[in-house]
PDB file of N, CA and C in Angstrom:
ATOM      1  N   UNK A   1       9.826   0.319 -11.052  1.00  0.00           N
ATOM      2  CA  UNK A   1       9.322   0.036  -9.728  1.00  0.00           C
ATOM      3  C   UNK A   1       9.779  -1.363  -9.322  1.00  0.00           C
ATOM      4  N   UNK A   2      10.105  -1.529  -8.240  1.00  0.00           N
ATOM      5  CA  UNK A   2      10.583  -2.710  -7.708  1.00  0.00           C
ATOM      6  C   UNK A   2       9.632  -2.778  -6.264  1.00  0.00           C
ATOM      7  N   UNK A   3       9.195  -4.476  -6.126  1.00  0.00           N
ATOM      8  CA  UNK A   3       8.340  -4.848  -5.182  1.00  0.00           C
ATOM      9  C   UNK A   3       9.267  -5.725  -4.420  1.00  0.00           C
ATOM     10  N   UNK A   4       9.134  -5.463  -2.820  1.00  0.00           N
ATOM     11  CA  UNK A   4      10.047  -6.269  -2.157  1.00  0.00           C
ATOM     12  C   UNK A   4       9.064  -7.312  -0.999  1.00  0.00           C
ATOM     13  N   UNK A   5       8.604  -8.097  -1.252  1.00  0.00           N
ATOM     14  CA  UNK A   5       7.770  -8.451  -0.126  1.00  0.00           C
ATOM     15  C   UNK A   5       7.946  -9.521   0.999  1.00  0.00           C
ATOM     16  N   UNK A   6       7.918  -8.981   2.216  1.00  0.00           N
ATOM     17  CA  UNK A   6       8.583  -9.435   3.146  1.00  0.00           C
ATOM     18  C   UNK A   6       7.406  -9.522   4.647  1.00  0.00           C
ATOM     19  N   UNK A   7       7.610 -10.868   5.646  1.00  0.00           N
ATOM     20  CA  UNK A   7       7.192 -11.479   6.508  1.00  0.00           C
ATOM     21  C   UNK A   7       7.442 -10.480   7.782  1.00  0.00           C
ATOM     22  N   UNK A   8       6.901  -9.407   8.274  1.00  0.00           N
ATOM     23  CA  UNK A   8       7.269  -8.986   9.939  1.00  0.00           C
ATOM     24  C   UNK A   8       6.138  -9.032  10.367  1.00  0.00           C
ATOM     25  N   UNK A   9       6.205  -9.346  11.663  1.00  0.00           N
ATOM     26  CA  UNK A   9       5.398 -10.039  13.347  1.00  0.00           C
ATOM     27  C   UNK A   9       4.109 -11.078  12.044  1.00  0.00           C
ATOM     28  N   UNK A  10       4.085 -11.374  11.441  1.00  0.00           N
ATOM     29  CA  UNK A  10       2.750 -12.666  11.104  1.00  0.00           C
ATOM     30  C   UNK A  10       2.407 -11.807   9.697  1.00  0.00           C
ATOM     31  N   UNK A  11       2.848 -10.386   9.274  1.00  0.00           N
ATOM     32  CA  UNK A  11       2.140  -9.736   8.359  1.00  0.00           C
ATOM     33  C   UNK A  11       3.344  -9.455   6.891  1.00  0.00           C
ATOM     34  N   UNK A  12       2.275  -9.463   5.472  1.00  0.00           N
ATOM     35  CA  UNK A  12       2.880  -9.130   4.356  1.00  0.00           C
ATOM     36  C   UNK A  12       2.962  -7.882   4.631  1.00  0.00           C
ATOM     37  N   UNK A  13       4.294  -7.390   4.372  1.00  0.00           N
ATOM     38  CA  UNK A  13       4.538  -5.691   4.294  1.00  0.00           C
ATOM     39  C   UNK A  13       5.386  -5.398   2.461  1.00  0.00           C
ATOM     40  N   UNK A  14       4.776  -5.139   1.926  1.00  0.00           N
ATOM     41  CA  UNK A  14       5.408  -4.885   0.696  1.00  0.00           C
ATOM     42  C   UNK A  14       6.134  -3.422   0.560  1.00  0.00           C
ATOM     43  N   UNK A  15       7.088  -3.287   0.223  1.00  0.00           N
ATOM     44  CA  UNK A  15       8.404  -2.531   0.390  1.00  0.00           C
ATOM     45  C   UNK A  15       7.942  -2.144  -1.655  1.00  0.00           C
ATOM     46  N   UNK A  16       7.735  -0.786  -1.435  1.00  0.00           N
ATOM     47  CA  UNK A  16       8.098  -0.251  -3.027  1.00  0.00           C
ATOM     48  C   UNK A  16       8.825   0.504  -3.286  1.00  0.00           C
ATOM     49  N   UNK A  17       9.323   0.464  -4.314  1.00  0.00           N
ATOM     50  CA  UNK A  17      10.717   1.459  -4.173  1.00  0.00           C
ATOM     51  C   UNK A  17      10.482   1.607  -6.177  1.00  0.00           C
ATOM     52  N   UNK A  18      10.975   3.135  -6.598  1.00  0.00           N
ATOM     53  CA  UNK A  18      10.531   3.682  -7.678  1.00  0.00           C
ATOM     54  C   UNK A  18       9.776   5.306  -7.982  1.00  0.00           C
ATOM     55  N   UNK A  19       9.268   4.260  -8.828  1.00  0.00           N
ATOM     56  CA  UNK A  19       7.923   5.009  -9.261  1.00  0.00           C
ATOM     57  C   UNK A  19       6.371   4.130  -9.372  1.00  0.00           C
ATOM     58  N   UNK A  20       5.176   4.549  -9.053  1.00  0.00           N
ATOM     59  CA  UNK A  20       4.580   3.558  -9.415  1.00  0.00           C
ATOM     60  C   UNK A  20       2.937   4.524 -10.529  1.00  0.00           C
ATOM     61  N   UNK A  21       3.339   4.203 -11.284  1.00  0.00           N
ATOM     62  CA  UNK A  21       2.789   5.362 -12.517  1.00  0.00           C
ATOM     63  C   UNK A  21       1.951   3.831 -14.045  1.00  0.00           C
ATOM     64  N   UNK A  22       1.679   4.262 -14.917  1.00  0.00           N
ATOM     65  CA  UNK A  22       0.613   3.633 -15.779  1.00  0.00           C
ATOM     66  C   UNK A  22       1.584   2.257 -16.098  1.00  0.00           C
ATOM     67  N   UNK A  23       2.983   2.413 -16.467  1.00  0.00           N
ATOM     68  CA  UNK A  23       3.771   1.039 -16.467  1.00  0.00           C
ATOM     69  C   UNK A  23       3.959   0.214 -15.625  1.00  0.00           C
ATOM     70  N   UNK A  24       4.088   0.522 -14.132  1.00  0.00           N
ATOM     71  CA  UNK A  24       4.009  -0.031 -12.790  1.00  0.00           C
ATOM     72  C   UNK A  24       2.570  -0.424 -12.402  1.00  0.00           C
ATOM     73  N   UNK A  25       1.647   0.332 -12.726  1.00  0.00           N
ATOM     74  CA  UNK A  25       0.722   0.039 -12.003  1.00  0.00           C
ATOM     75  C   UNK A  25      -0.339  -1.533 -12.112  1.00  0.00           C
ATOM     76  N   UNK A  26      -0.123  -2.117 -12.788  1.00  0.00           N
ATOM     77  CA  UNK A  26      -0.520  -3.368 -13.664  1.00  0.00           C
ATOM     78  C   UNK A  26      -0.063  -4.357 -12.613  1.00  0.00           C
ATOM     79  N   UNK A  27       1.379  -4.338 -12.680  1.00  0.00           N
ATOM     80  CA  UNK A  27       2.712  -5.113 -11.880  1.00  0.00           C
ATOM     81  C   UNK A  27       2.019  -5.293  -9.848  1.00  0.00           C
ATOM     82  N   UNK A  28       1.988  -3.807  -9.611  1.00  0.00           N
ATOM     83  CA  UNK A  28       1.464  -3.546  -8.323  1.00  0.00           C
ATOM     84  C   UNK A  28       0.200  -4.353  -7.861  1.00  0.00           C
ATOM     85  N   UNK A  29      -0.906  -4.055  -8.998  1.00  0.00           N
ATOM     86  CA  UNK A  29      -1.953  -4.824  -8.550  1.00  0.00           C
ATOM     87  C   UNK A  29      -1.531  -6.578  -8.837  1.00  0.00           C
ATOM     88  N   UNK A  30      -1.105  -6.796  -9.551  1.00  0.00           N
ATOM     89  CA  UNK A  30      -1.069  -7.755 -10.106  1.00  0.00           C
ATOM     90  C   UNK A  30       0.084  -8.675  -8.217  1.00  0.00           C
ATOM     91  N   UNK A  31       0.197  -7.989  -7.237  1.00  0.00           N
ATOM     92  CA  UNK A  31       1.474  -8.427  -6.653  1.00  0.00           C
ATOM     93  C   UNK A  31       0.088  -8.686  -5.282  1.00  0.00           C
ATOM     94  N   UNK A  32      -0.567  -7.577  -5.513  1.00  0.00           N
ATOM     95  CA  UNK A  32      -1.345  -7.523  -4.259  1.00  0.00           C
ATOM     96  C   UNK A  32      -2.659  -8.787  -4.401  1.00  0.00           C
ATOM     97  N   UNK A  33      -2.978  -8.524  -5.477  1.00  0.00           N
ATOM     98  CA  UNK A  33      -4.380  -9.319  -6.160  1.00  0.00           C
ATOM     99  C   UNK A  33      -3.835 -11.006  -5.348  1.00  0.00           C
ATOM    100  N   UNK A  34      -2.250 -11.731  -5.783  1.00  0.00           N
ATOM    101  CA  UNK A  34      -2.149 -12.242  -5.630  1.00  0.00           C
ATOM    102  C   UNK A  34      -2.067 -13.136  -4.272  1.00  0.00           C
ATOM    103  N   UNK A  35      -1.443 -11.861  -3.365  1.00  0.00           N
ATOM    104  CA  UNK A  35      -1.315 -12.497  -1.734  1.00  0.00           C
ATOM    105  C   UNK A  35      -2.542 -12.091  -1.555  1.00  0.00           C
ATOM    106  N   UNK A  36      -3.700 -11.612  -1.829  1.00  0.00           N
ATOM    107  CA  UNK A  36      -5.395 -11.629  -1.276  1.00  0.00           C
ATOM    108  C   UNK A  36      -5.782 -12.733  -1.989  1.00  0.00           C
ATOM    109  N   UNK A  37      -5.352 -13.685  -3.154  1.00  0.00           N
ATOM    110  CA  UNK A  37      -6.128 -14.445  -3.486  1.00  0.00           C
ATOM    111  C   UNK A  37      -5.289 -15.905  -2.904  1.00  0.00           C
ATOM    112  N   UNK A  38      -3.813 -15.686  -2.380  1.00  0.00           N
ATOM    113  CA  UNK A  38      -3.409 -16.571  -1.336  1.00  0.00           C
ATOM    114  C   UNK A  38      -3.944 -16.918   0.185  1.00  0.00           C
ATOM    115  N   UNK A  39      -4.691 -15.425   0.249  1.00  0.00           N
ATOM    116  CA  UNK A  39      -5.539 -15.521   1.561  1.00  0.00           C
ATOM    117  C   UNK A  39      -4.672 -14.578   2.279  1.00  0.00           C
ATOM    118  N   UNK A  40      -4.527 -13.685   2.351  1.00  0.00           N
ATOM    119  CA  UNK A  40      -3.358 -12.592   2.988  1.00  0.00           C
ATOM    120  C   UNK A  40      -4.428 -11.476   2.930  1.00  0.00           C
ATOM    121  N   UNK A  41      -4.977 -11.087   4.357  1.00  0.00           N
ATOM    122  CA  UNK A  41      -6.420 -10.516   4.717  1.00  0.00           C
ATOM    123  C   UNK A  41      -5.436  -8.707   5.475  1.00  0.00           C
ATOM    124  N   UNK A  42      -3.906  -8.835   6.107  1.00  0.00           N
ATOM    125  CA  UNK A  42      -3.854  -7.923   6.495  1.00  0.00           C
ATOM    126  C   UNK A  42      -2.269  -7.220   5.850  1.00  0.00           C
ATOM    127  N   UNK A  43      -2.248  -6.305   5.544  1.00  0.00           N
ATOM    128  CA  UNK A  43      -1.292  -5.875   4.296  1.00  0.00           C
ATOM    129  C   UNK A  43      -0.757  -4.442   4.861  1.00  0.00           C
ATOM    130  N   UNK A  44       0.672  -4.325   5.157  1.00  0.00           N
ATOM    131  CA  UNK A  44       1.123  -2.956   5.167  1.00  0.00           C
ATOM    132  C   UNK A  44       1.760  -2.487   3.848  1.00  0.00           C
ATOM    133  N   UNK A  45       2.025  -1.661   3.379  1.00  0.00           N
ATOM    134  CA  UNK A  45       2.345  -1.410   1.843  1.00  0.00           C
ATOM    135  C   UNK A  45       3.517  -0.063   2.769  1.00  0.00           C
ATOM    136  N   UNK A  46       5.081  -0.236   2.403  1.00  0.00           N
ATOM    137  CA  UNK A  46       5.595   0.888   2.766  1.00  0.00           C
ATOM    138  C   UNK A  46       6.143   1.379   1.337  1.00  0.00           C
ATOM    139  N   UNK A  47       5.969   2.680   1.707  1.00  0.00           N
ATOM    140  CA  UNK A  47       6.158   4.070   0.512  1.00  0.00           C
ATOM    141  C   UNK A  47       7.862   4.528   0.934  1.00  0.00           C
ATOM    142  N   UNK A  48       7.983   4.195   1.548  1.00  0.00           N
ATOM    143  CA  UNK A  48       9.819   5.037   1.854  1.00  0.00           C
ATOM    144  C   UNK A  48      10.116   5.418   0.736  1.00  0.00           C
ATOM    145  N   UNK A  49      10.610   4.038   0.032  1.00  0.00           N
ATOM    146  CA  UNK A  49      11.504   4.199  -1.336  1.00  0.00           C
ATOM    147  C   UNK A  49      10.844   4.635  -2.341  1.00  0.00           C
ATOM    148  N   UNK A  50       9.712   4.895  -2.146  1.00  0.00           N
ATOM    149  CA  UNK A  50       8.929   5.423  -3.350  1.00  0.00           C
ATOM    150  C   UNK A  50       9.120   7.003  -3.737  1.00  0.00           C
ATOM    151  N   UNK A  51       9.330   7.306  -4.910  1.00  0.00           N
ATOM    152  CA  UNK A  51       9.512   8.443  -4.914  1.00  0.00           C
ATOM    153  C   UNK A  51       8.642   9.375  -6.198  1.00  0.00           C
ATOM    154  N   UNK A  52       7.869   8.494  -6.974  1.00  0.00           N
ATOM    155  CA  UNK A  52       6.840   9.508  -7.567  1.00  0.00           C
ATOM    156  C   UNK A  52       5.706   8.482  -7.725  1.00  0.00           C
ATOM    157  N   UNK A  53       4.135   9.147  -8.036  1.00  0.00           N
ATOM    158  CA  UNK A  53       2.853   8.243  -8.126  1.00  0.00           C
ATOM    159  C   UNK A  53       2.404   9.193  -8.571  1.00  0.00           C
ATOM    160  N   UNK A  54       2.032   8.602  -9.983  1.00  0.00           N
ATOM    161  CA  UNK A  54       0.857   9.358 -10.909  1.00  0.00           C
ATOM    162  C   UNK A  54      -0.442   8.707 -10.870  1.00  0.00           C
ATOM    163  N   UNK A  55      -1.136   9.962 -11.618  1.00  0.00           N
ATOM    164  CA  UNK A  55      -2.874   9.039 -10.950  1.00  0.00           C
ATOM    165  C   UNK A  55      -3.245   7.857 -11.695  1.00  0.00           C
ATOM    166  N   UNK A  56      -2.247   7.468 -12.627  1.00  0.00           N
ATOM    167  CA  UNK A  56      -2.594   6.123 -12.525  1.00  0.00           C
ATOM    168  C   UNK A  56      -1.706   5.126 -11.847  1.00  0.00           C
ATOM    169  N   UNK A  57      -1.067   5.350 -10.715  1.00  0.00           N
ATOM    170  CA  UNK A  57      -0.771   4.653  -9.636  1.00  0.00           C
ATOM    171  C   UNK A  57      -1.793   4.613  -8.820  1.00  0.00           C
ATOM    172  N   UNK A  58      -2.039   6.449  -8.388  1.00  0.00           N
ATOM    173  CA  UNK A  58      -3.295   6.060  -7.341  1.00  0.00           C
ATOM    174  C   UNK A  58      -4.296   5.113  -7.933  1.00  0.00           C
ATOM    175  N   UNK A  59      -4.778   4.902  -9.072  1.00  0.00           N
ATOM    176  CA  UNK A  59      -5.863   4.232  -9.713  1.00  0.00           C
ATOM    177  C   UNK A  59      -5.624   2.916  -9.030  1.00  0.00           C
ATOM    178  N   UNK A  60      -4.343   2.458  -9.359  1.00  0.00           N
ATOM    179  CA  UNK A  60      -3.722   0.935  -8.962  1.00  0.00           C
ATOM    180  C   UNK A  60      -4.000   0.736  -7.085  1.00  0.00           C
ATOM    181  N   UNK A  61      -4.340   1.939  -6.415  1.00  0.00           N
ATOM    182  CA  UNK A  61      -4.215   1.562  -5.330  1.00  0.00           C
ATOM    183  C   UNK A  61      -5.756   1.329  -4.858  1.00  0.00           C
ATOM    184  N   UNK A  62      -6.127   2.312  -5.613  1.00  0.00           N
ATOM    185  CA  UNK A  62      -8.101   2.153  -4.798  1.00  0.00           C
ATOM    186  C   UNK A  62      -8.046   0.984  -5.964  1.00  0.00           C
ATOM    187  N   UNK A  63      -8.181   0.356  -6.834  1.00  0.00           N
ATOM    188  CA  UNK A  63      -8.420  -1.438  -7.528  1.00  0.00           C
ATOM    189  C   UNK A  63      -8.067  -2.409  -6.413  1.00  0.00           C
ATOM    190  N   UNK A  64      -6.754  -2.175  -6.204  1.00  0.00           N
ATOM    191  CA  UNK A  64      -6.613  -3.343  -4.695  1.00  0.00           C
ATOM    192  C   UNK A  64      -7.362  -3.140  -3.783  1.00  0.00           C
ATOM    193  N   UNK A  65      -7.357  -1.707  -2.859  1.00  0.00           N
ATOM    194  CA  UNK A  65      -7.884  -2.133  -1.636  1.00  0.00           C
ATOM    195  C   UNK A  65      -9.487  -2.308  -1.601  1.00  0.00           C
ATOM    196  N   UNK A  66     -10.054  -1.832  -2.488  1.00  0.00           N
ATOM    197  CA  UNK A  66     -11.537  -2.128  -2.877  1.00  0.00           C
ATOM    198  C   UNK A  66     -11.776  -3.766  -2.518  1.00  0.00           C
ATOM    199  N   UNK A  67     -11.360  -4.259  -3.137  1.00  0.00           N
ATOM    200  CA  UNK A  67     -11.649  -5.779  -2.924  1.00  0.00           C
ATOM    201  C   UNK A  67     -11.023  -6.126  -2.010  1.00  0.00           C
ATOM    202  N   UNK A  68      -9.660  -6.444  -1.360  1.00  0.00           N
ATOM    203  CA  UNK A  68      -9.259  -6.524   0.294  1.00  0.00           C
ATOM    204  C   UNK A  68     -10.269  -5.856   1.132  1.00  0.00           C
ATOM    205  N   UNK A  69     -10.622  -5.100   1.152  1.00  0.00           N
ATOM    206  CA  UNK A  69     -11.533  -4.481   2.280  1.00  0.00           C
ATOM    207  C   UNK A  69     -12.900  -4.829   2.161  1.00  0.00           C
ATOM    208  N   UNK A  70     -13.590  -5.499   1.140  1.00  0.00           N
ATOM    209  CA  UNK A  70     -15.017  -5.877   0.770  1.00  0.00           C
ATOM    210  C   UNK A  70     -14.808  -7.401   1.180  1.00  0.00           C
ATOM    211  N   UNK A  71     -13.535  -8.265   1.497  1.00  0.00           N
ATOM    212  CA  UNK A  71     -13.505  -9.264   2.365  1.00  0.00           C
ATOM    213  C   UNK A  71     -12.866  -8.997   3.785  1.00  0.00           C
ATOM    214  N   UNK A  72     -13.121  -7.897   4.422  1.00  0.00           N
ATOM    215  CA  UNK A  72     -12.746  -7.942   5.818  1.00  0.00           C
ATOM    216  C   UNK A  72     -11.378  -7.651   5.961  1.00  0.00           C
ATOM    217  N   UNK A  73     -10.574  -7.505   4.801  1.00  0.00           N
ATOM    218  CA  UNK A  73      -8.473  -7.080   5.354  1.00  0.00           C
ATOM    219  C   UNK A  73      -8.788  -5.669   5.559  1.00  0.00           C
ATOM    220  N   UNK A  74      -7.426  -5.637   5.904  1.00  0.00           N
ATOM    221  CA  UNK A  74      -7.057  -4.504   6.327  1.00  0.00           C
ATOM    222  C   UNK A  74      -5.799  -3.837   5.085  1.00  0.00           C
ATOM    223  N   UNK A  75      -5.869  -2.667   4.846  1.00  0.00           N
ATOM    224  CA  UNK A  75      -4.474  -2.353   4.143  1.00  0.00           C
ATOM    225  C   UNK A  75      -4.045  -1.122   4.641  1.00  0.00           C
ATOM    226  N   UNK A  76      -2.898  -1.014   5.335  1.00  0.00           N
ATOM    227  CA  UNK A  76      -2.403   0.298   5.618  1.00  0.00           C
ATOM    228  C   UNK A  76      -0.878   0.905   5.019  1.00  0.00           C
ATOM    229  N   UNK A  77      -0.932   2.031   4.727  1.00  0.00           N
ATOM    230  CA  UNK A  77       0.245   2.653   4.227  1.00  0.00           C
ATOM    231  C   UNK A  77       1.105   3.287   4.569  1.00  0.00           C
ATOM    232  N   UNK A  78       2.034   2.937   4.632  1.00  0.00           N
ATOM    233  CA  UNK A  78       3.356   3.543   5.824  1.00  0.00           C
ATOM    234  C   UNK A  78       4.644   4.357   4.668  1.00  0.00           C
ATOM    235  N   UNK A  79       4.976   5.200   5.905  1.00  0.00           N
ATOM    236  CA  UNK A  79       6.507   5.909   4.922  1.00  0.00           C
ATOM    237  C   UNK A  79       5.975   6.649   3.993  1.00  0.00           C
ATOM    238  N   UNK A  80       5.367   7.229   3.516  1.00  0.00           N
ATOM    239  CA  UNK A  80       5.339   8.272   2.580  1.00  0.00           C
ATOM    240  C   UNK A  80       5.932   9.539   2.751  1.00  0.00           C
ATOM    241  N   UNK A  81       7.075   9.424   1.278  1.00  0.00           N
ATOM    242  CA  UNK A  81       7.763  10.503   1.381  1.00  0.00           C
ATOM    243  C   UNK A  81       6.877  11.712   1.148  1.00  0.00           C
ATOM    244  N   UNK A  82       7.193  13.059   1.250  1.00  0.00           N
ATOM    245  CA  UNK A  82       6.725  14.398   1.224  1.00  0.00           C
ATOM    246  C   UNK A  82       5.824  14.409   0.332  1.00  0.00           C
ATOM    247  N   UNK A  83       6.881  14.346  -1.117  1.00  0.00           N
ATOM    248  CA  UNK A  83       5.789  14.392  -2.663  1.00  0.00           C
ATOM    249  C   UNK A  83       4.489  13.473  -2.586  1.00  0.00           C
ATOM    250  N   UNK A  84       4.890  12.071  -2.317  1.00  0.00           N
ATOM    251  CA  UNK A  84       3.787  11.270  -2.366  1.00  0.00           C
ATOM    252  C   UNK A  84       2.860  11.695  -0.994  1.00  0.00           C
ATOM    253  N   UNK A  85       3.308  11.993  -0.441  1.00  0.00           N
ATOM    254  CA  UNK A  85       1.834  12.292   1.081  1.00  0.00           C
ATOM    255  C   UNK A  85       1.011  13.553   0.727  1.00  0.00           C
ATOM    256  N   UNK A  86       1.968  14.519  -0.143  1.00  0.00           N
ATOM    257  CA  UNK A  86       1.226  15.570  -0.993  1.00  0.00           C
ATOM    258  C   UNK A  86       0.085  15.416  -2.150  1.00  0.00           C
ATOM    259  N   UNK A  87       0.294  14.414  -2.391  1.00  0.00           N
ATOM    260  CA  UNK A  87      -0.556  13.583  -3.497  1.00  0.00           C
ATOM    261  C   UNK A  87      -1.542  13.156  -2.974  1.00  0.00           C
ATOM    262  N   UNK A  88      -1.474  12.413  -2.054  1.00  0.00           N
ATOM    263  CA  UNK A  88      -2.403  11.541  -1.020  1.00  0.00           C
ATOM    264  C   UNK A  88      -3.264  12.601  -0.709  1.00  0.00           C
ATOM    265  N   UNK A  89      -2.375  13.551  -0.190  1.00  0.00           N
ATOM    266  CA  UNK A  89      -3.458  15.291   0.324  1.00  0.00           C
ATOM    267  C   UNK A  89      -4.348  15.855  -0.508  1.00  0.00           C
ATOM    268  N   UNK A  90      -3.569  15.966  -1.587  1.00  0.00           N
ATOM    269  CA  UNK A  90      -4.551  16.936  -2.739  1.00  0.00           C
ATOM    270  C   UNK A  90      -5.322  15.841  -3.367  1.00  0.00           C
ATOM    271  N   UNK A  91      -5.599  14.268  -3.230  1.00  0.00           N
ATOM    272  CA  UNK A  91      -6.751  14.088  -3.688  1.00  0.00           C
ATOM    273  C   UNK A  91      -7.277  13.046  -2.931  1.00  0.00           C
ATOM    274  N   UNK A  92      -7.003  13.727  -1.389  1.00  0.00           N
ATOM    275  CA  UNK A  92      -8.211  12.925  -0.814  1.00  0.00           C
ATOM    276  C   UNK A  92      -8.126  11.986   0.047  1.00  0.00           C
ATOM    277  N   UNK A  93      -6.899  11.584  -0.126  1.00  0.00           N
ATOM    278  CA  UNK A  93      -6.501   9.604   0.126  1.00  0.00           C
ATOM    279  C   UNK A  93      -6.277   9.539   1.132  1.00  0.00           C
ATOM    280  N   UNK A  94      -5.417  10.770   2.210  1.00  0.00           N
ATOM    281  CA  UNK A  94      -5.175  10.569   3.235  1.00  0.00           C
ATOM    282  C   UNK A  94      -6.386  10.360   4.296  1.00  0.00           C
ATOM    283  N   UNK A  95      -7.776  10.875   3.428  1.00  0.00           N
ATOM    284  CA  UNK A  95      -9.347  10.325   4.483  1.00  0.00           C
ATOM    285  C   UNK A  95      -9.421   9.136   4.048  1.00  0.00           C
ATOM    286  N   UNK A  96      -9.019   8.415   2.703  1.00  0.00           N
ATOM    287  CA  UNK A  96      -9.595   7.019   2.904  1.00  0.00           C
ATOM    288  C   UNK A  96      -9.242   6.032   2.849  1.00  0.00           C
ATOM    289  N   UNK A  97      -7.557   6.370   2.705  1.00  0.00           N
ATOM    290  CA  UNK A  97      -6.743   5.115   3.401  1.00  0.00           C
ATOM    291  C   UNK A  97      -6.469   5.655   4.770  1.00  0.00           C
ATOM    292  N   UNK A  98      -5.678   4.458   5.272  1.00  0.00           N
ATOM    293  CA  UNK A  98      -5.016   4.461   6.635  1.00  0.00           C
ATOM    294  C   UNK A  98      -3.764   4.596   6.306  1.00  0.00           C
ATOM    295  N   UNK A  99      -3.213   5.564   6.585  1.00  0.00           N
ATOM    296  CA  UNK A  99      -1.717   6.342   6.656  1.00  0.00           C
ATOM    297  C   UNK A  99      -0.672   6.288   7.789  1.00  0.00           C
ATOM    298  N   UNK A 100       0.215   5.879   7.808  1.00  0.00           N
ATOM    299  CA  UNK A 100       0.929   5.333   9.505  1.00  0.00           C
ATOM    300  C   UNK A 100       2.750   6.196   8.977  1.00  0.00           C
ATOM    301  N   UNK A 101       3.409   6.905  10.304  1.00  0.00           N
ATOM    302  CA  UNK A 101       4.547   7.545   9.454  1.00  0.00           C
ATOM    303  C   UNK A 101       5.527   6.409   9.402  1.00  0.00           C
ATOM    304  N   UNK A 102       4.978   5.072  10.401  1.00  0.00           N
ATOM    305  CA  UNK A 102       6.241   4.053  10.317  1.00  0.00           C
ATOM    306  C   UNK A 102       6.002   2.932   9.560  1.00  0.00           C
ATOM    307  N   UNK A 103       6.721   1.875   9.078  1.00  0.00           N
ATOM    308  CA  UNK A 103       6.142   0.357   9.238  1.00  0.00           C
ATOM    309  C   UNK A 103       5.918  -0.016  10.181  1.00  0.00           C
ATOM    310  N   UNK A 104       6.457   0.186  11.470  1.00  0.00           N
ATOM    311  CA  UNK A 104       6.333  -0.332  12.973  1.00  0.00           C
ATOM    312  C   UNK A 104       4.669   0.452  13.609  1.00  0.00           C
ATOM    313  N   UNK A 105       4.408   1.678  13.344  1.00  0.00           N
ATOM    314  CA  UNK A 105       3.264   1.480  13.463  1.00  0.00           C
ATOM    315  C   UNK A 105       2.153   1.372  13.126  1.00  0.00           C
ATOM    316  N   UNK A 106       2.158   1.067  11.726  1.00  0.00           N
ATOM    317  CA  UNK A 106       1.520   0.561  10.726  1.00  0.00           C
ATOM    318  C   UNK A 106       0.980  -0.881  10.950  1.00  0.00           C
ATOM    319  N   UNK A 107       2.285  -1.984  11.838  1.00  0.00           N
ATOM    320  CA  UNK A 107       2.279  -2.801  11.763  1.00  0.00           C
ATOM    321  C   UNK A 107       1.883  -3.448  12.857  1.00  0.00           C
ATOM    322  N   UNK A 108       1.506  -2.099  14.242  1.00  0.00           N
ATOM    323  CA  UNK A 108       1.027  -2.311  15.244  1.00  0.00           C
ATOM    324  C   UNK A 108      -0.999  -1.846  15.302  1.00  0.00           C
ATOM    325  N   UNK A 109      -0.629  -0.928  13.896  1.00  0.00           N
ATOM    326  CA  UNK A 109      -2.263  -0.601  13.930  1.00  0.00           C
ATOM    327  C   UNK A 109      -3.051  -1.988  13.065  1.00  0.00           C
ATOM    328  N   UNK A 110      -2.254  -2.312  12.308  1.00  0.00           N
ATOM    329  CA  UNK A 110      -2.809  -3.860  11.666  1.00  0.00           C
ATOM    330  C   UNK A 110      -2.998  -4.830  12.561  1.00  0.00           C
ATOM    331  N   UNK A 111      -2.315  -4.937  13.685  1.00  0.00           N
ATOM    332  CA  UNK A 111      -2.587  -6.064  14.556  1.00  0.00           C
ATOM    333  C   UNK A 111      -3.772  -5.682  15.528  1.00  0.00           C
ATOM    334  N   UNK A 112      -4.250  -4.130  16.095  1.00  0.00           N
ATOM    335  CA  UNK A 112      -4.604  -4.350  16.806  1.00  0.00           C
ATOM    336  C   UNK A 112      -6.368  -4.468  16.578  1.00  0.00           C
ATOM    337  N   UNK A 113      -6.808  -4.883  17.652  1.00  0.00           N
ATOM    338  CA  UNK A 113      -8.003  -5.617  18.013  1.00  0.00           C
ATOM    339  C   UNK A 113      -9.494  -5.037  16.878  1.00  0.00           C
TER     340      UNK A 113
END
């Protein structure tokens, strides 16, 4: 898994590309933990390049946003390819994250009011 994290309109958008499964998943939190404990309250996470997530990826994802969201951020998830939005489906995730098909409007639902 490779983390790419990058500055568009004022917001961290982290770019993953891989897999993000029980070896990745450590790395992931360990990327996010850090820009929330820099003070980085609103977070798009894009899935494009991602191309498999086992449940202990998903594990890695409800650990982050649990605590971002118990201080007021926001985290939304953009680009998910087929397999992974199928995943998201069959357990759930797509009710309790925020799911966007772009970064652009991912990055317009993070900004707005």
């Amino acid at each position: 898994m490779e983390i790419d994290v990058s500055l568009q309109d004022g917001l961290h958008v982290l770019t993953i590309s891989g897999q993000l499964d029980a070896l990745s998943g450590p790395d992931y939190e360990q990327q996010i933990n850090r820009l929330v404990a820099e003070g980085a309250r609103r977070l798009v996470v894009d899935f494009g390049p991602l191309v498999y997530i086992s449940s202990a990826g998903l594990r890695a994802l409800l650990n982050t946003s649990k605590p971002l969201m118990a201080q007021g951020g926001v985290l939304v998830y953009a680009n998910l390819q087929p397999s992974v939005r199928e995943i998201f489906d069959m357990t759930g995730l797509l009710s309790l994250f925020q799911v966007c098909d772009s970064v652009a409007e991912a990055i317009a639902l993070v900004q707005a009011p």
